[in-house]
PDB file of N, CA and C in Angstrom:
ATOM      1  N   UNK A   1       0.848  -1.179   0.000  1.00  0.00           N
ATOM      2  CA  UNK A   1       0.000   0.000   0.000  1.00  0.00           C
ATOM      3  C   UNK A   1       0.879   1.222   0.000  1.00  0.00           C
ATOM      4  N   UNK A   2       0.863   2.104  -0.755  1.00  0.00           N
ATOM      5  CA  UNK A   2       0.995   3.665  -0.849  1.00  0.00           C
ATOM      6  C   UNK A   2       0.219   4.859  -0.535  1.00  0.00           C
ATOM      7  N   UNK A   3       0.347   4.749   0.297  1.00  0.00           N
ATOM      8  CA  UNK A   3      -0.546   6.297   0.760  1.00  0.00           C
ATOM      9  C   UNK A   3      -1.276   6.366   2.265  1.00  0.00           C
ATOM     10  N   UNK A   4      -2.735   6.556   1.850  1.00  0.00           N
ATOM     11  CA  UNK A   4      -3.434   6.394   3.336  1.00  0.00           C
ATOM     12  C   UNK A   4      -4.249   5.737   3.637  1.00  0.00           C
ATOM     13  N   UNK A   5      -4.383   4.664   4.618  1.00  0.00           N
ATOM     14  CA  UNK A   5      -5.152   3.882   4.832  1.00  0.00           C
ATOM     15  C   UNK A   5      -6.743   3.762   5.082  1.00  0.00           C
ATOM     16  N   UNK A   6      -6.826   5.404   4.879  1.00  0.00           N
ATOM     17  CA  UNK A   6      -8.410   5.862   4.673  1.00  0.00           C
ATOM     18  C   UNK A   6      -8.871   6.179   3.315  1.00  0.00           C
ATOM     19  N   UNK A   7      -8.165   5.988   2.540  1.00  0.00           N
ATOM     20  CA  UNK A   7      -8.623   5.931   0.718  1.00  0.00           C
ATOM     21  C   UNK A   7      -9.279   4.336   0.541  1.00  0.00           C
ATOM     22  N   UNK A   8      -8.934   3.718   1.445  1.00  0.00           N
ATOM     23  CA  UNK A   8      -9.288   2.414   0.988  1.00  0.00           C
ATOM     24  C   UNK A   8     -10.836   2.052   1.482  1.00  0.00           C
ATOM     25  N   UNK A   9     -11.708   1.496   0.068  1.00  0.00           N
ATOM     26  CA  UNK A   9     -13.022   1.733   0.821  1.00  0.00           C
ATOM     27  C   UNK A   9     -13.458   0.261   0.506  1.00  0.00           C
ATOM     28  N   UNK A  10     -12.979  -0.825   0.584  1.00  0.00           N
ATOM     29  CA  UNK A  10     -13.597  -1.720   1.032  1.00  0.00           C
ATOM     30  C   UNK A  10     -12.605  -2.749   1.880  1.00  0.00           C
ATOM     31  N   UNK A  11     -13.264  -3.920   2.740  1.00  0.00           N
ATOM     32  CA  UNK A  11     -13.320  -4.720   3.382  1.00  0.00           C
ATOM     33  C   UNK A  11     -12.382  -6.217   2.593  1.00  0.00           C
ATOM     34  N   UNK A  12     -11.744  -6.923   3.431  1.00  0.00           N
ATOM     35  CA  UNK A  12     -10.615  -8.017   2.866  1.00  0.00           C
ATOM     36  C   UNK A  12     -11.253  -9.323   3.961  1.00  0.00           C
ATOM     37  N   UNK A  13     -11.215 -10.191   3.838  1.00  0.00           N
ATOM     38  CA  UNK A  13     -11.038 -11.336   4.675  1.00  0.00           C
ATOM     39  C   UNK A  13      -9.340 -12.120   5.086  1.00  0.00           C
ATOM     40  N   UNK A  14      -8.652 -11.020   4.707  1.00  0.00           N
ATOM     41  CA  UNK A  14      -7.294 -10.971   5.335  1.00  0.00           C
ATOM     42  C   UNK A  14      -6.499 -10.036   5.292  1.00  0.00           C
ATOM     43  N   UNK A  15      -5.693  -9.677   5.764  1.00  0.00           N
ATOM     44  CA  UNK A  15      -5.045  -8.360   5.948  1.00  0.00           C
ATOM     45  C   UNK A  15      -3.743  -8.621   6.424  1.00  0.00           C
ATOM     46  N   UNK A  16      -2.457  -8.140   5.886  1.00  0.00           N
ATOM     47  CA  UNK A  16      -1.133  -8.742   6.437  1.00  0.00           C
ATOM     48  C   UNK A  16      -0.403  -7.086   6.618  1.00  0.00           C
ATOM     49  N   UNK A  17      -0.027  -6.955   7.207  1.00  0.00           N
ATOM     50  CA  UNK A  17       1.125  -5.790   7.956  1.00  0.00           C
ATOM     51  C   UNK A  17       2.108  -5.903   8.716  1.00  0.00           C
ATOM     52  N   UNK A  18       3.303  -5.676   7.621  1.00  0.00           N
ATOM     53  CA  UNK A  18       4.029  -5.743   7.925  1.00  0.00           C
ATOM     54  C   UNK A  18       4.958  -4.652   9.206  1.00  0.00           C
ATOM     55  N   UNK A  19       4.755  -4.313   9.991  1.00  0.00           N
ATOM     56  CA  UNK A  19       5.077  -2.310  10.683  1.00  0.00           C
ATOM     57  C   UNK A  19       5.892  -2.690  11.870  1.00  0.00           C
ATOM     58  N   UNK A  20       6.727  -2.047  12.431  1.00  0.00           N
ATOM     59  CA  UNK A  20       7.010  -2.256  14.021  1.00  0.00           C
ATOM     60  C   UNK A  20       5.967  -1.970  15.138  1.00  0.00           C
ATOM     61  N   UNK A  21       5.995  -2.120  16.363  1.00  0.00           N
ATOM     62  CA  UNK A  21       4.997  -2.828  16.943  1.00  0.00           C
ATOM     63  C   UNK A  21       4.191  -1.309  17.223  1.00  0.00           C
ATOM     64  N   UNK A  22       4.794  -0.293  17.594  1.00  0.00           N
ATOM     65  CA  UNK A  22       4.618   0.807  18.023  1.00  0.00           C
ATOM     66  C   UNK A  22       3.275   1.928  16.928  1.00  0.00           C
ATOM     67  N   UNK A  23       3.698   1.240  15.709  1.00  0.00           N
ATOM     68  CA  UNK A  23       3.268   1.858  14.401  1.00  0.00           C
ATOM     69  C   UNK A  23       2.341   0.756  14.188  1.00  0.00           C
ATOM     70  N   UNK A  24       1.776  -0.494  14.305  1.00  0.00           N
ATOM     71  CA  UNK A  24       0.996  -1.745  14.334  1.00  0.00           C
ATOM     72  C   UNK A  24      -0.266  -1.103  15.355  1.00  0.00           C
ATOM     73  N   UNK A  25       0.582  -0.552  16.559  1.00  0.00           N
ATOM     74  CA  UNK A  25      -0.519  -0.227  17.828  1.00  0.00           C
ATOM     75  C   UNK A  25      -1.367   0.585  17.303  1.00  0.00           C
ATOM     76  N   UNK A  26      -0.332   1.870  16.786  1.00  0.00           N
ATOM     77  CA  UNK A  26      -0.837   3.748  16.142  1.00  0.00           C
ATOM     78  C   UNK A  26      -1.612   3.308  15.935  1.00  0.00           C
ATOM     79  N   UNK A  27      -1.842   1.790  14.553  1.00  0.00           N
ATOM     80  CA  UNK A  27      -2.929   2.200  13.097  1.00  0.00           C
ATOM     81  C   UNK A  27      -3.917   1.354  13.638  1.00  0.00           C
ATOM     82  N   UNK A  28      -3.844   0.473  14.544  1.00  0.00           N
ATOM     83  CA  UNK A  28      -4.782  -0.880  14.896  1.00  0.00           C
ATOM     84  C   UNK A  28      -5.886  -0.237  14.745  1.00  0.00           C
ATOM     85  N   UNK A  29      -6.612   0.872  14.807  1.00  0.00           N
ATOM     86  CA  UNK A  29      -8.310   0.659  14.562  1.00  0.00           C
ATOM     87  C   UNK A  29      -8.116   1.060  13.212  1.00  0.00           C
ATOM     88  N   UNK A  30      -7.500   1.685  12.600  1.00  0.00           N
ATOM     89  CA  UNK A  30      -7.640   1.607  11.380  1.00  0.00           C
ATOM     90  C   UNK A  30      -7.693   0.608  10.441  1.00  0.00           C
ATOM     91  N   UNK A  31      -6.168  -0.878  10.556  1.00  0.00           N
ATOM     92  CA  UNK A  31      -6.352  -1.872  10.002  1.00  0.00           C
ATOM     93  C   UNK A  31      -7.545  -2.685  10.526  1.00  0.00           C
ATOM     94  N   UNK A  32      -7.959  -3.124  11.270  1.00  0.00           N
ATOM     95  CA  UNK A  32      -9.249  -3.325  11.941  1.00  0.00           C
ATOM     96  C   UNK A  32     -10.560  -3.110  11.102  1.00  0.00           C
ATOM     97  N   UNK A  33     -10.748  -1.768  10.609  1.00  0.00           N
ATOM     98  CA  UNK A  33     -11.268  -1.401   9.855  1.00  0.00           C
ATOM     99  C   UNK A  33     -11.221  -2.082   8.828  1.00  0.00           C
ATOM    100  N   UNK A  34     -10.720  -2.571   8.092  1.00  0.00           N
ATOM    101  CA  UNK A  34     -10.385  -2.885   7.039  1.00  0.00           C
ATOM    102  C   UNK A  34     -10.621  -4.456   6.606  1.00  0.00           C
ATOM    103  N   UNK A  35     -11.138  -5.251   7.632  1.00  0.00           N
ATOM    104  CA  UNK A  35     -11.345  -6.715   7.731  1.00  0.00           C
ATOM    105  C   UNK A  35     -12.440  -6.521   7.718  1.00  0.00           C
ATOM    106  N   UNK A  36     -12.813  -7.962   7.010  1.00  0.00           N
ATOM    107  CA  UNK A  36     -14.323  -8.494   7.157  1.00  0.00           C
ATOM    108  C   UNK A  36     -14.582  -9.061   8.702  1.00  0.00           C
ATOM    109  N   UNK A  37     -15.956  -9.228   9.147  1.00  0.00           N
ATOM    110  CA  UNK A  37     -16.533 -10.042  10.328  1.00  0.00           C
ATOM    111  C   UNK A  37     -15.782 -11.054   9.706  1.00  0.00           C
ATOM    112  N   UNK A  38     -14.775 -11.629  10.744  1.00  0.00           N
ATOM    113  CA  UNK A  38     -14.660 -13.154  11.072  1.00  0.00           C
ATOM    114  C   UNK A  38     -13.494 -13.427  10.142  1.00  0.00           C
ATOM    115  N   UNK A  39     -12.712 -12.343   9.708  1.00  0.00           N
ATOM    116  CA  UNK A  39     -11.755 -12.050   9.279  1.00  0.00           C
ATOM    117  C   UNK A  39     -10.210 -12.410   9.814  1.00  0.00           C
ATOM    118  N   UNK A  40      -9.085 -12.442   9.068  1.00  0.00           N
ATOM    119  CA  UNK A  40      -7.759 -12.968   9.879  1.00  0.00           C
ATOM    120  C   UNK A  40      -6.847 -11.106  10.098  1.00  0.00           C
ATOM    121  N   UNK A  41      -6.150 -11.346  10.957  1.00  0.00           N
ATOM    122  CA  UNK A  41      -5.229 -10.475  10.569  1.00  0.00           C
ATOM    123  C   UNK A  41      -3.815 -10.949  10.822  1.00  0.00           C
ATOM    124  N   UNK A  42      -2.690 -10.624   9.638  1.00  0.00           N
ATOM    125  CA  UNK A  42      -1.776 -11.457  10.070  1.00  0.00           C
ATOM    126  C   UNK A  42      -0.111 -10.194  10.361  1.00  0.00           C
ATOM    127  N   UNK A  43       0.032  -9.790  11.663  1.00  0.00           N
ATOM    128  CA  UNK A  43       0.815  -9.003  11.697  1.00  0.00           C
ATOM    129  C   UNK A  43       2.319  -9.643  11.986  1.00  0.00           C
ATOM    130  N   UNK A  44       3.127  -8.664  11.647  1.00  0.00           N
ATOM    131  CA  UNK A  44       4.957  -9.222  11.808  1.00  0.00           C
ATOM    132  C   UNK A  44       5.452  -7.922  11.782  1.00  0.00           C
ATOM    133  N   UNK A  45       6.696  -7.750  12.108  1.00  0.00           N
ATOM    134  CA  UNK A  45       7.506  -6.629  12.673  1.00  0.00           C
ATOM    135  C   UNK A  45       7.992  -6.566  13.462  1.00  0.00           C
ATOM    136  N   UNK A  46       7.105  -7.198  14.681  1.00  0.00           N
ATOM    137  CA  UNK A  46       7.018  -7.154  16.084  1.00  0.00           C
ATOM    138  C   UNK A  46       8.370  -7.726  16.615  1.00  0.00           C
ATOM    139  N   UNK A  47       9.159  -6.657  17.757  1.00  0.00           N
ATOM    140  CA  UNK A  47      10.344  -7.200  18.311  1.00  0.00           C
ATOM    141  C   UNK A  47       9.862  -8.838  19.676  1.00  0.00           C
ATOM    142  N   UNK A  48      10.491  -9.497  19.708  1.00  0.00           N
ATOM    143  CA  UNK A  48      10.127 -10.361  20.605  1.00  0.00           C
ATOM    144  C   UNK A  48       9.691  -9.543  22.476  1.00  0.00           C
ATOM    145  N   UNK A  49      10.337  -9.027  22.004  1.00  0.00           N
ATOM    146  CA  UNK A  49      10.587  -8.170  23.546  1.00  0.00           C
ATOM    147  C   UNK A  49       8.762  -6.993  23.809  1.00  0.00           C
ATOM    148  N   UNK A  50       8.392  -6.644  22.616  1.00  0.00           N
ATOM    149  CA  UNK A  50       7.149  -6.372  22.480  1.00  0.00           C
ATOM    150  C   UNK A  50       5.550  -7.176  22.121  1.00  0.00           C
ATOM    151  N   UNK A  51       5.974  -8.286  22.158  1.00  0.00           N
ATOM    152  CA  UNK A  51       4.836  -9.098  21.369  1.00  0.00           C
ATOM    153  C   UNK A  51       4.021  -9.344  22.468  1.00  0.00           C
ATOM    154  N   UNK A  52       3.578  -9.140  24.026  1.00  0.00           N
ATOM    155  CA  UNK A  52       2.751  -9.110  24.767  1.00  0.00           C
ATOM    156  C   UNK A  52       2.409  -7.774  24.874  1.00  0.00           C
ATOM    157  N   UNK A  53       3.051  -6.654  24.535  1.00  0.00           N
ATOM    158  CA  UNK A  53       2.231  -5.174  24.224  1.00  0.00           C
ATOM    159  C   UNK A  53       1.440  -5.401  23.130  1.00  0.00           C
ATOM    160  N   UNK A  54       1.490  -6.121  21.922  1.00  0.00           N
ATOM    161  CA  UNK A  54       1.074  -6.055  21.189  1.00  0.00           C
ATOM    162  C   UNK A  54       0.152  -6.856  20.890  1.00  0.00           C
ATOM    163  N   UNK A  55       0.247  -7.877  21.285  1.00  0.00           N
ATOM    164  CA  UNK A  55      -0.985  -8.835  21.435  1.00  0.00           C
ATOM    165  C   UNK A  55      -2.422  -8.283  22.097  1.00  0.00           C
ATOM    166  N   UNK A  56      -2.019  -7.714  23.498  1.00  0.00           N
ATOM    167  CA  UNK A  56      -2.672  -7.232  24.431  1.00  0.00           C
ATOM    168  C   UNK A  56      -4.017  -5.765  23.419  1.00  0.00           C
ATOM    169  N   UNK A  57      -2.754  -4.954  22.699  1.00  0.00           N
ATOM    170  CA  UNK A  57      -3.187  -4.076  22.308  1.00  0.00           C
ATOM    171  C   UNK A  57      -4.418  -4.348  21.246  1.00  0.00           C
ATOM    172  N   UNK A  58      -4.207  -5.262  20.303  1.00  0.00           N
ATOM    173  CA  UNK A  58      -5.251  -5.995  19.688  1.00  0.00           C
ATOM    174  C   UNK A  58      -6.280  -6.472  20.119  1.00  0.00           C
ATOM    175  N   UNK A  59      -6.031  -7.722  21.106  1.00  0.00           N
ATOM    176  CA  UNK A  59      -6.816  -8.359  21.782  1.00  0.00           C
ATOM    177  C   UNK A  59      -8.074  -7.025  22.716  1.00  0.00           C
ATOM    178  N   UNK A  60      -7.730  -5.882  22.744  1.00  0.00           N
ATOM    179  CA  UNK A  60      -8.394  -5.306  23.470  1.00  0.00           C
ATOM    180  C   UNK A  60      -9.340  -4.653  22.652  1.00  0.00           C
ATOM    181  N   UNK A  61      -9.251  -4.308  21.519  1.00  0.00           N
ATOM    182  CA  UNK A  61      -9.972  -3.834  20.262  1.00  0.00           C
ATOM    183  C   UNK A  61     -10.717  -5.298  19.988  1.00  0.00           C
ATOM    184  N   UNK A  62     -11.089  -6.137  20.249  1.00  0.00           N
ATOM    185  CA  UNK A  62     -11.603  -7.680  19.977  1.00  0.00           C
ATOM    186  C   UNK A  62     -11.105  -8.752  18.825  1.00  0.00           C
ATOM    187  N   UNK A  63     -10.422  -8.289  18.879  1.00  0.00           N
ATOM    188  CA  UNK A  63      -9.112  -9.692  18.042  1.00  0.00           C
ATOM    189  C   UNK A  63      -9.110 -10.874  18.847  1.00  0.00           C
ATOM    190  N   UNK A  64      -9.271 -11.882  18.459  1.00  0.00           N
ATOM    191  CA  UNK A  64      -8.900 -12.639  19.520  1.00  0.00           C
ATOM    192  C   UNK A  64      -6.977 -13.558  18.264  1.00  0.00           C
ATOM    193  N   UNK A  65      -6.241 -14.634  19.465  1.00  0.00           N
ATOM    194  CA  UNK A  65      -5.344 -14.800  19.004  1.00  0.00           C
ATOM    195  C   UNK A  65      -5.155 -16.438  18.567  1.00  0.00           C
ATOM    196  N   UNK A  66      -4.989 -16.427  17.375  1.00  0.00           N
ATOM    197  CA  UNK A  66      -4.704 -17.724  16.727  1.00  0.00           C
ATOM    198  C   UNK A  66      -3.378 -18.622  16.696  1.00  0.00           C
ATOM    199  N   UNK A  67      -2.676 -17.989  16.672  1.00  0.00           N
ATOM    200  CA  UNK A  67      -1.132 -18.472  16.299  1.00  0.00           C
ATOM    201  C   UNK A  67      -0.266 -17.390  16.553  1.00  0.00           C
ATOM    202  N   UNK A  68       1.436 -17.893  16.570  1.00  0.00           N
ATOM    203  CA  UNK A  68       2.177 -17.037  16.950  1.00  0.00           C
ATOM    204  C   UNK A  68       3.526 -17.813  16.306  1.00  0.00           C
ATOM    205  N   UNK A  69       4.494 -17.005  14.977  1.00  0.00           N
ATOM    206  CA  UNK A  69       5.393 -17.452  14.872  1.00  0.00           C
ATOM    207  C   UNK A  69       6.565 -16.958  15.225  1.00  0.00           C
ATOM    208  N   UNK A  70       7.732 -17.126  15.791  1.00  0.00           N
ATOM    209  CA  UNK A  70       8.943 -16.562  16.329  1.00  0.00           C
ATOM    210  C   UNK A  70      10.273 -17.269  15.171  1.00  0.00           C
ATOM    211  N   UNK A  71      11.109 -15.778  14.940  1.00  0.00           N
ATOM    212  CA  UNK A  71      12.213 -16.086  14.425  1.00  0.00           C
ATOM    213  C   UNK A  71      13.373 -15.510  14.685  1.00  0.00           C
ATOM    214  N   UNK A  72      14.468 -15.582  14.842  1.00  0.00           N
ATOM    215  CA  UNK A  72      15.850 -14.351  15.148  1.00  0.00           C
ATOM    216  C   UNK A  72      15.128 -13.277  15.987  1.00  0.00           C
ATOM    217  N   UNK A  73      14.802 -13.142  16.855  1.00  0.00           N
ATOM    218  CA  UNK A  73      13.930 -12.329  17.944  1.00  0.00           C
ATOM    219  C   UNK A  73      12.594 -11.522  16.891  1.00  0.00           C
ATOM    220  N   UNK A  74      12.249 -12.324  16.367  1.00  0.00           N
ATOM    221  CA  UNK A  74      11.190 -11.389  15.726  1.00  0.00           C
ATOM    222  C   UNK A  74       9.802 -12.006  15.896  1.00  0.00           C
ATOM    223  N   UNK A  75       8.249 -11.338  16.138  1.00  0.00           N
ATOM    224  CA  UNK A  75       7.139 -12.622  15.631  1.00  0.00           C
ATOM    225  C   UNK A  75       6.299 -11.894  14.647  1.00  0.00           C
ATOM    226  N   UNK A  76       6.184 -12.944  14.182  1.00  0.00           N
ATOM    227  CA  UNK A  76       4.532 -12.941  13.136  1.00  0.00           C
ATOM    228  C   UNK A  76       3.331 -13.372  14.448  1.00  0.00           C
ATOM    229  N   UNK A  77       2.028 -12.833  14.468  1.00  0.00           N
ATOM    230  CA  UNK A  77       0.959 -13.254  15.092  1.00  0.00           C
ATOM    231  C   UNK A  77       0.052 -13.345  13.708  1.00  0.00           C
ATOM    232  N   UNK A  78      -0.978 -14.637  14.150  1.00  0.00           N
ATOM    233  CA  UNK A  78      -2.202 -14.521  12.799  1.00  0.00           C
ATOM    234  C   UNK A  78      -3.317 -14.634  14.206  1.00  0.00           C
ATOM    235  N   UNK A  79      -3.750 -13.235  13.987  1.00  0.00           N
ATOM    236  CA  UNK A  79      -5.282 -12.380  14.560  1.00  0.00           C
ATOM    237  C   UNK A  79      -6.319 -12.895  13.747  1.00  0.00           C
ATOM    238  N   UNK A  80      -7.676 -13.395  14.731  1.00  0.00           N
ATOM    239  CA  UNK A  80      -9.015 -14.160  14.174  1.00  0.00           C
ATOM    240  C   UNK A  80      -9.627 -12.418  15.003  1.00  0.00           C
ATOM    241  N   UNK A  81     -10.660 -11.946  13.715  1.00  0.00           N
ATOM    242  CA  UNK A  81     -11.809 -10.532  14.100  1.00  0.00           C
ATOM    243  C   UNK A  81     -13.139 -11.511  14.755  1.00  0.00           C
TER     244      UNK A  81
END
């Protein structure tokens, strides 16, 4: 994506973002926005050392959490809306 995440006017049944965790948190109601009901979201960026801020931060907007992959201190999470 190029630009702003409010040009975009419809709905995905998946959504992948790639951002650091801090910039993942910023946009979360925005990408949020952007899923269908019952939708995935699949985020990465995330330092290991942040991935319970970030989980948390989702999960509180009503994400709930599916999976969690870890690599060289980094994770991917795949978010169920």
């Amino acid at each position: 994506l190029y630009g702003s995440l409010e040009t975009i006017r419809r709905k995905f049944e998946l959504v992948i973002a790639n951002i650091v965790t801090d910039e993942l948190l910023r946009m979360r109601e925005d990408i949020k926005s952007l899923i269908d009901d019952e939708g995935l979201l699949l985020v990465s960026g995330i330092s290991e050392l942040k991935k319970d801020k970030a989980l948390s931060g989702f999960t509180d907007i009503g994400f709930s959490f599916n999976k969690e992959f870890i690599e060289g201190g980094w994770v991917a999470m795949l978010l169920n809306l």
